[in-house]
C-alpha atoms as a PDB file:
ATOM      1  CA  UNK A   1     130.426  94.733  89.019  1.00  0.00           C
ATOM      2  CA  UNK A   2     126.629  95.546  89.520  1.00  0.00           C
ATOM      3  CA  UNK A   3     124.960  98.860  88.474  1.00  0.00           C
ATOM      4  CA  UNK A   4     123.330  99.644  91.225  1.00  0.00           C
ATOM      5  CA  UNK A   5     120.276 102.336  91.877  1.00  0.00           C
ATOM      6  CA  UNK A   6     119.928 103.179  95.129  1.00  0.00           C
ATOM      7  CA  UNK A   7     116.674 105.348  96.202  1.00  0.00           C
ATOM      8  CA  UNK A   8     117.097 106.131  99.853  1.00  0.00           C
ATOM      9  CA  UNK A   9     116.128 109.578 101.077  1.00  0.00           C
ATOM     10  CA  UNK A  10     117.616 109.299 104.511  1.00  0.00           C
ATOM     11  CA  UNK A  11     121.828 110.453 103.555  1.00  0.00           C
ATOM     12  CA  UNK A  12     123.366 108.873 106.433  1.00  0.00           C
ATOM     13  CA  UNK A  13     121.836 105.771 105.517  1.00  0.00           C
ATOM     14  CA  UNK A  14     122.103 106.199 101.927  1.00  0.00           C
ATOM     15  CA  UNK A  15     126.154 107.629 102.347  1.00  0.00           C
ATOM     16  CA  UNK A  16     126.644 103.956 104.581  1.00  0.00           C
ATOM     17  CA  UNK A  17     124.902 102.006 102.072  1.00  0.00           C
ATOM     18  CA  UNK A  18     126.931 103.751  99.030  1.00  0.00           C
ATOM     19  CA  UNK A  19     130.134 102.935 101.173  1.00  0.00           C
ATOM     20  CA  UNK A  20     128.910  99.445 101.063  1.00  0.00           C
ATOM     21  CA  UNK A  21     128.152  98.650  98.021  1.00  0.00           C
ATOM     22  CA  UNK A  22     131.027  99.943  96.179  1.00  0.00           C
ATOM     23  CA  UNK A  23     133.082  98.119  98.980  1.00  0.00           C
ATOM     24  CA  UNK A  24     131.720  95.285  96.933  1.00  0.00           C
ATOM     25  CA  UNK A  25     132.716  96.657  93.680  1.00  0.00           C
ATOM     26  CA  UNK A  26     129.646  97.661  92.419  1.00  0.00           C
ATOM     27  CA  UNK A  27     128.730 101.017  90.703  1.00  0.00           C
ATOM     28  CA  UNK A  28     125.674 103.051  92.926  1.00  0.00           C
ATOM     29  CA  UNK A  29     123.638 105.775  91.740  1.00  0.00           C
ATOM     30  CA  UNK A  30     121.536 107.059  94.612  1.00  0.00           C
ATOM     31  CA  UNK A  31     118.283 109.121  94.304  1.00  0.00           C
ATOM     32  CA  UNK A  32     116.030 110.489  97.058  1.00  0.00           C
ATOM     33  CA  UNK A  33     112.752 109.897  95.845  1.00  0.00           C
ATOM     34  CA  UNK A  34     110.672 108.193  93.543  1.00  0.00           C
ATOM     35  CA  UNK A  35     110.359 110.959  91.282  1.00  0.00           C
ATOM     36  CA  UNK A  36     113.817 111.301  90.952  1.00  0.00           C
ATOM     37  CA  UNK A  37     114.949 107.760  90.086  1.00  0.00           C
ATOM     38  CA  UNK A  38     112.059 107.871  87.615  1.00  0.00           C
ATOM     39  CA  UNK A  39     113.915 110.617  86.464  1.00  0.00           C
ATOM     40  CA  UNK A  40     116.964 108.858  86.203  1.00  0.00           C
ATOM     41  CA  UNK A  41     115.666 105.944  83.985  1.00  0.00           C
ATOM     42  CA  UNK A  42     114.160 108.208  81.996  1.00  0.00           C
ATOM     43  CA  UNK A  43     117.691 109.769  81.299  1.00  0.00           C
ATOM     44  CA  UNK A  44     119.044 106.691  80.636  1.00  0.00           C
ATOM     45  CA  UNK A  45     120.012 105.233  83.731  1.00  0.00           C
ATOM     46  CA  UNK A  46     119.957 101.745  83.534  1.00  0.00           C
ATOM     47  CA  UNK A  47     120.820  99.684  86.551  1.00  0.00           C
ATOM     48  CA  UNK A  48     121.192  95.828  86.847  1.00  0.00           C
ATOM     49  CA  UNK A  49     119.105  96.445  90.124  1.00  0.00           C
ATOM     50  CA  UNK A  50     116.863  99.031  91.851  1.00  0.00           C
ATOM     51  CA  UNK A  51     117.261  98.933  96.055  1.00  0.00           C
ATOM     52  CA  UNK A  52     114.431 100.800  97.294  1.00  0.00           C
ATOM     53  CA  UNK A  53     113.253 101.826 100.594  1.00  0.00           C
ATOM     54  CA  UNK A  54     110.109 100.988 101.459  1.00  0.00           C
ATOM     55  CA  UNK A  55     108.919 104.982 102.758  1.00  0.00           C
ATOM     56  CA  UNK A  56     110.048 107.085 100.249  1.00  0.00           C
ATOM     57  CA  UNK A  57     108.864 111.210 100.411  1.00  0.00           C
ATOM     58  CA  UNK A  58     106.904 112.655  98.020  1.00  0.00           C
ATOM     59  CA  UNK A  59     104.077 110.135  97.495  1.00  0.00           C
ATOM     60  CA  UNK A  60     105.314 107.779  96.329  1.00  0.00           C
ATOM     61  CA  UNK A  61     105.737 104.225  98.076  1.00  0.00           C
ATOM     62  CA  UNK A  62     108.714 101.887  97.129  1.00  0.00           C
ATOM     63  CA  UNK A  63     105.937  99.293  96.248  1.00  0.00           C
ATOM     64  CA  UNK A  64     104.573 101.982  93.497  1.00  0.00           C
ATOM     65  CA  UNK A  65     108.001 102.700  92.207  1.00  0.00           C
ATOM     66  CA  UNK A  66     109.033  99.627  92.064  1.00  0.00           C
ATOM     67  CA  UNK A  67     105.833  98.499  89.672  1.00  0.00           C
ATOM     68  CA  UNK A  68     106.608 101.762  87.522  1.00  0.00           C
ATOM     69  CA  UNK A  69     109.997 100.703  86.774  1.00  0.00           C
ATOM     70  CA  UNK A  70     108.550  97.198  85.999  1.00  0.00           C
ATOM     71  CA  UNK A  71     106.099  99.487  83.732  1.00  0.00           C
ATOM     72  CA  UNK A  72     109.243 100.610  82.251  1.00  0.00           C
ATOM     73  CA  UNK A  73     111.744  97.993  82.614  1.00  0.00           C
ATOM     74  CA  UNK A  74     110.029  95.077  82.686  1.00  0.00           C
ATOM     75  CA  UNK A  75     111.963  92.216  84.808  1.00  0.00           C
ATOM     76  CA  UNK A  76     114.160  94.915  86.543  1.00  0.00           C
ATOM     77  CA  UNK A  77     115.414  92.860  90.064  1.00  0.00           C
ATOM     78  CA  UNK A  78     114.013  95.401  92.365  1.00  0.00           C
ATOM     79  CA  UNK A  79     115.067  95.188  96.105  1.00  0.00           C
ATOM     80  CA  UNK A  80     112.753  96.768  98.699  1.00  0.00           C
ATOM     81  CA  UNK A  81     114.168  97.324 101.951  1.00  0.00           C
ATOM     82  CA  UNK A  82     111.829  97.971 104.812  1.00  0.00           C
ATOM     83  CA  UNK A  83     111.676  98.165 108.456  1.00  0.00           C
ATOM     84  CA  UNK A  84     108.379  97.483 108.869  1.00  0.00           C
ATOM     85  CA  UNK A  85     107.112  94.252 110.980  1.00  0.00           C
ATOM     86  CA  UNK A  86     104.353  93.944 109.240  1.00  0.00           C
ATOM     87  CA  UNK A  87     103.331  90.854 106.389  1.00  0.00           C
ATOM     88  CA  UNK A  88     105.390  91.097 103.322  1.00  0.00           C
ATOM     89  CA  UNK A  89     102.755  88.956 101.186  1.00  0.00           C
ATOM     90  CA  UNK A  90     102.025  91.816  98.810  1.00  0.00           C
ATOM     91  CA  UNK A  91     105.511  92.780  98.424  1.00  0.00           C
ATOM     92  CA  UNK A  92     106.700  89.332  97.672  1.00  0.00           C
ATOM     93  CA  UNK A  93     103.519  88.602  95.475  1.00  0.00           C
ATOM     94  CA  UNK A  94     105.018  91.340  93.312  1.00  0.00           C
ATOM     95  CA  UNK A  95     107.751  90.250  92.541  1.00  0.00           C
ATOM     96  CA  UNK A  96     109.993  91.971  94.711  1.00  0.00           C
ATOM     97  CA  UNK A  97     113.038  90.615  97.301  1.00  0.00           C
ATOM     98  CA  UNK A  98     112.532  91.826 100.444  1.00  0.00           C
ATOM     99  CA  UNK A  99     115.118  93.156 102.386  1.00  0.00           C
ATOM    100  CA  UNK A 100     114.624  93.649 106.408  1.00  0.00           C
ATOM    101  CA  UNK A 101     116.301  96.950 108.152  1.00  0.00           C
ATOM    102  CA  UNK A 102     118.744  96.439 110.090  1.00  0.00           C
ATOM    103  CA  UNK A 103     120.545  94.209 108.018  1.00  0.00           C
ATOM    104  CA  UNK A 104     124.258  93.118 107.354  1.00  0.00           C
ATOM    105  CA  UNK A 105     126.706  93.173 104.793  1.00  0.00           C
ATOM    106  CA  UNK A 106     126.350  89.349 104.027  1.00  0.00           C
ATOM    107  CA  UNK A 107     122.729  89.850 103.700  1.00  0.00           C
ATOM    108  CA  UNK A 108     123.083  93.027 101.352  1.00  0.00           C
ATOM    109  CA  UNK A 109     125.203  90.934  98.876  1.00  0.00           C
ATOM    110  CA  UNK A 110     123.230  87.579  98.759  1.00  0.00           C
ATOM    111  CA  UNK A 111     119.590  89.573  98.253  1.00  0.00           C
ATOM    112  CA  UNK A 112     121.266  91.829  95.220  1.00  0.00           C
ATOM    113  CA  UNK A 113     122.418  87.706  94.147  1.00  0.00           C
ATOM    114  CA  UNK A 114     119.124  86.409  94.570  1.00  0.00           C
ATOM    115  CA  UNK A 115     117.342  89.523  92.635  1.00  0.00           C
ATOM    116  CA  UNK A 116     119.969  89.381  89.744  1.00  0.00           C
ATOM    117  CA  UNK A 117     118.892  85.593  89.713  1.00  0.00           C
ATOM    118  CA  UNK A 118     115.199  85.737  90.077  1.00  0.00           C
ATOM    119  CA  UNK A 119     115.190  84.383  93.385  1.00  0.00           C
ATOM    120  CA  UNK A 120     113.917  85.370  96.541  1.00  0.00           C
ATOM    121  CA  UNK A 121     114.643  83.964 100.371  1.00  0.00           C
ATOM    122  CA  UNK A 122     111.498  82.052 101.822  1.00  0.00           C
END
């Protein structure tokens, strides 16, 4: 089992990929935004793994939470889901296991494996 934080501010998708992930046993916490998962960790929330989306409200990017968590977490797997077409260069530069929308269940479980392990698909 996987602690999970999810920061998603669309609910259907966030309610689907909840559904999802404790299908697989692991434990979700879901924020909307940036702020709030911030939030979270500051409350002592601790997750094995941070799935972000890439457009979060409120400012703030996935990219810039993700390197605040770093800031505060330092080698916390972050995964940042995007449906975006364009070059992921920066985002795998820092660090991060990218995640392409629409994906499927298989390909959920093995980028939460590769982030727990440090690894990320070419």
């Amino acid at each position: 089992m996987v602690a999970i934080l999810l920061v998603e501010d669309d609910t259907d998708v966030a309610e689907i990929l909840c559904d999802v992930l404790q299908s697989l046993g692991h434990t979700v916490r879901h924020e909307t935004s940036g702020d709030a998962a911030l939030a979270a960790v500051a409350a002592g929330v601790l997750p094995a793994v941070v799935i972000t989306d890439l457009m979060l409200p409120g400012g703030m990017s996935g990219l810039a939470l993700a390197r605040e968590l770093r800031v505060r977490l330092p080698g916390l797997p972050v995964v940042l889901a995007t449906g975006g077409r364009g070059d992921t260069a920066e985002l795998r530069a820092a660090g991060l296991t990218v995640l392409r929308k629409p994906f499927r269940t298989g390909e959920l479980e093995a980028v939460i494996s590769q982030a727990l392990q440090g690894t990320s698909p070419t």
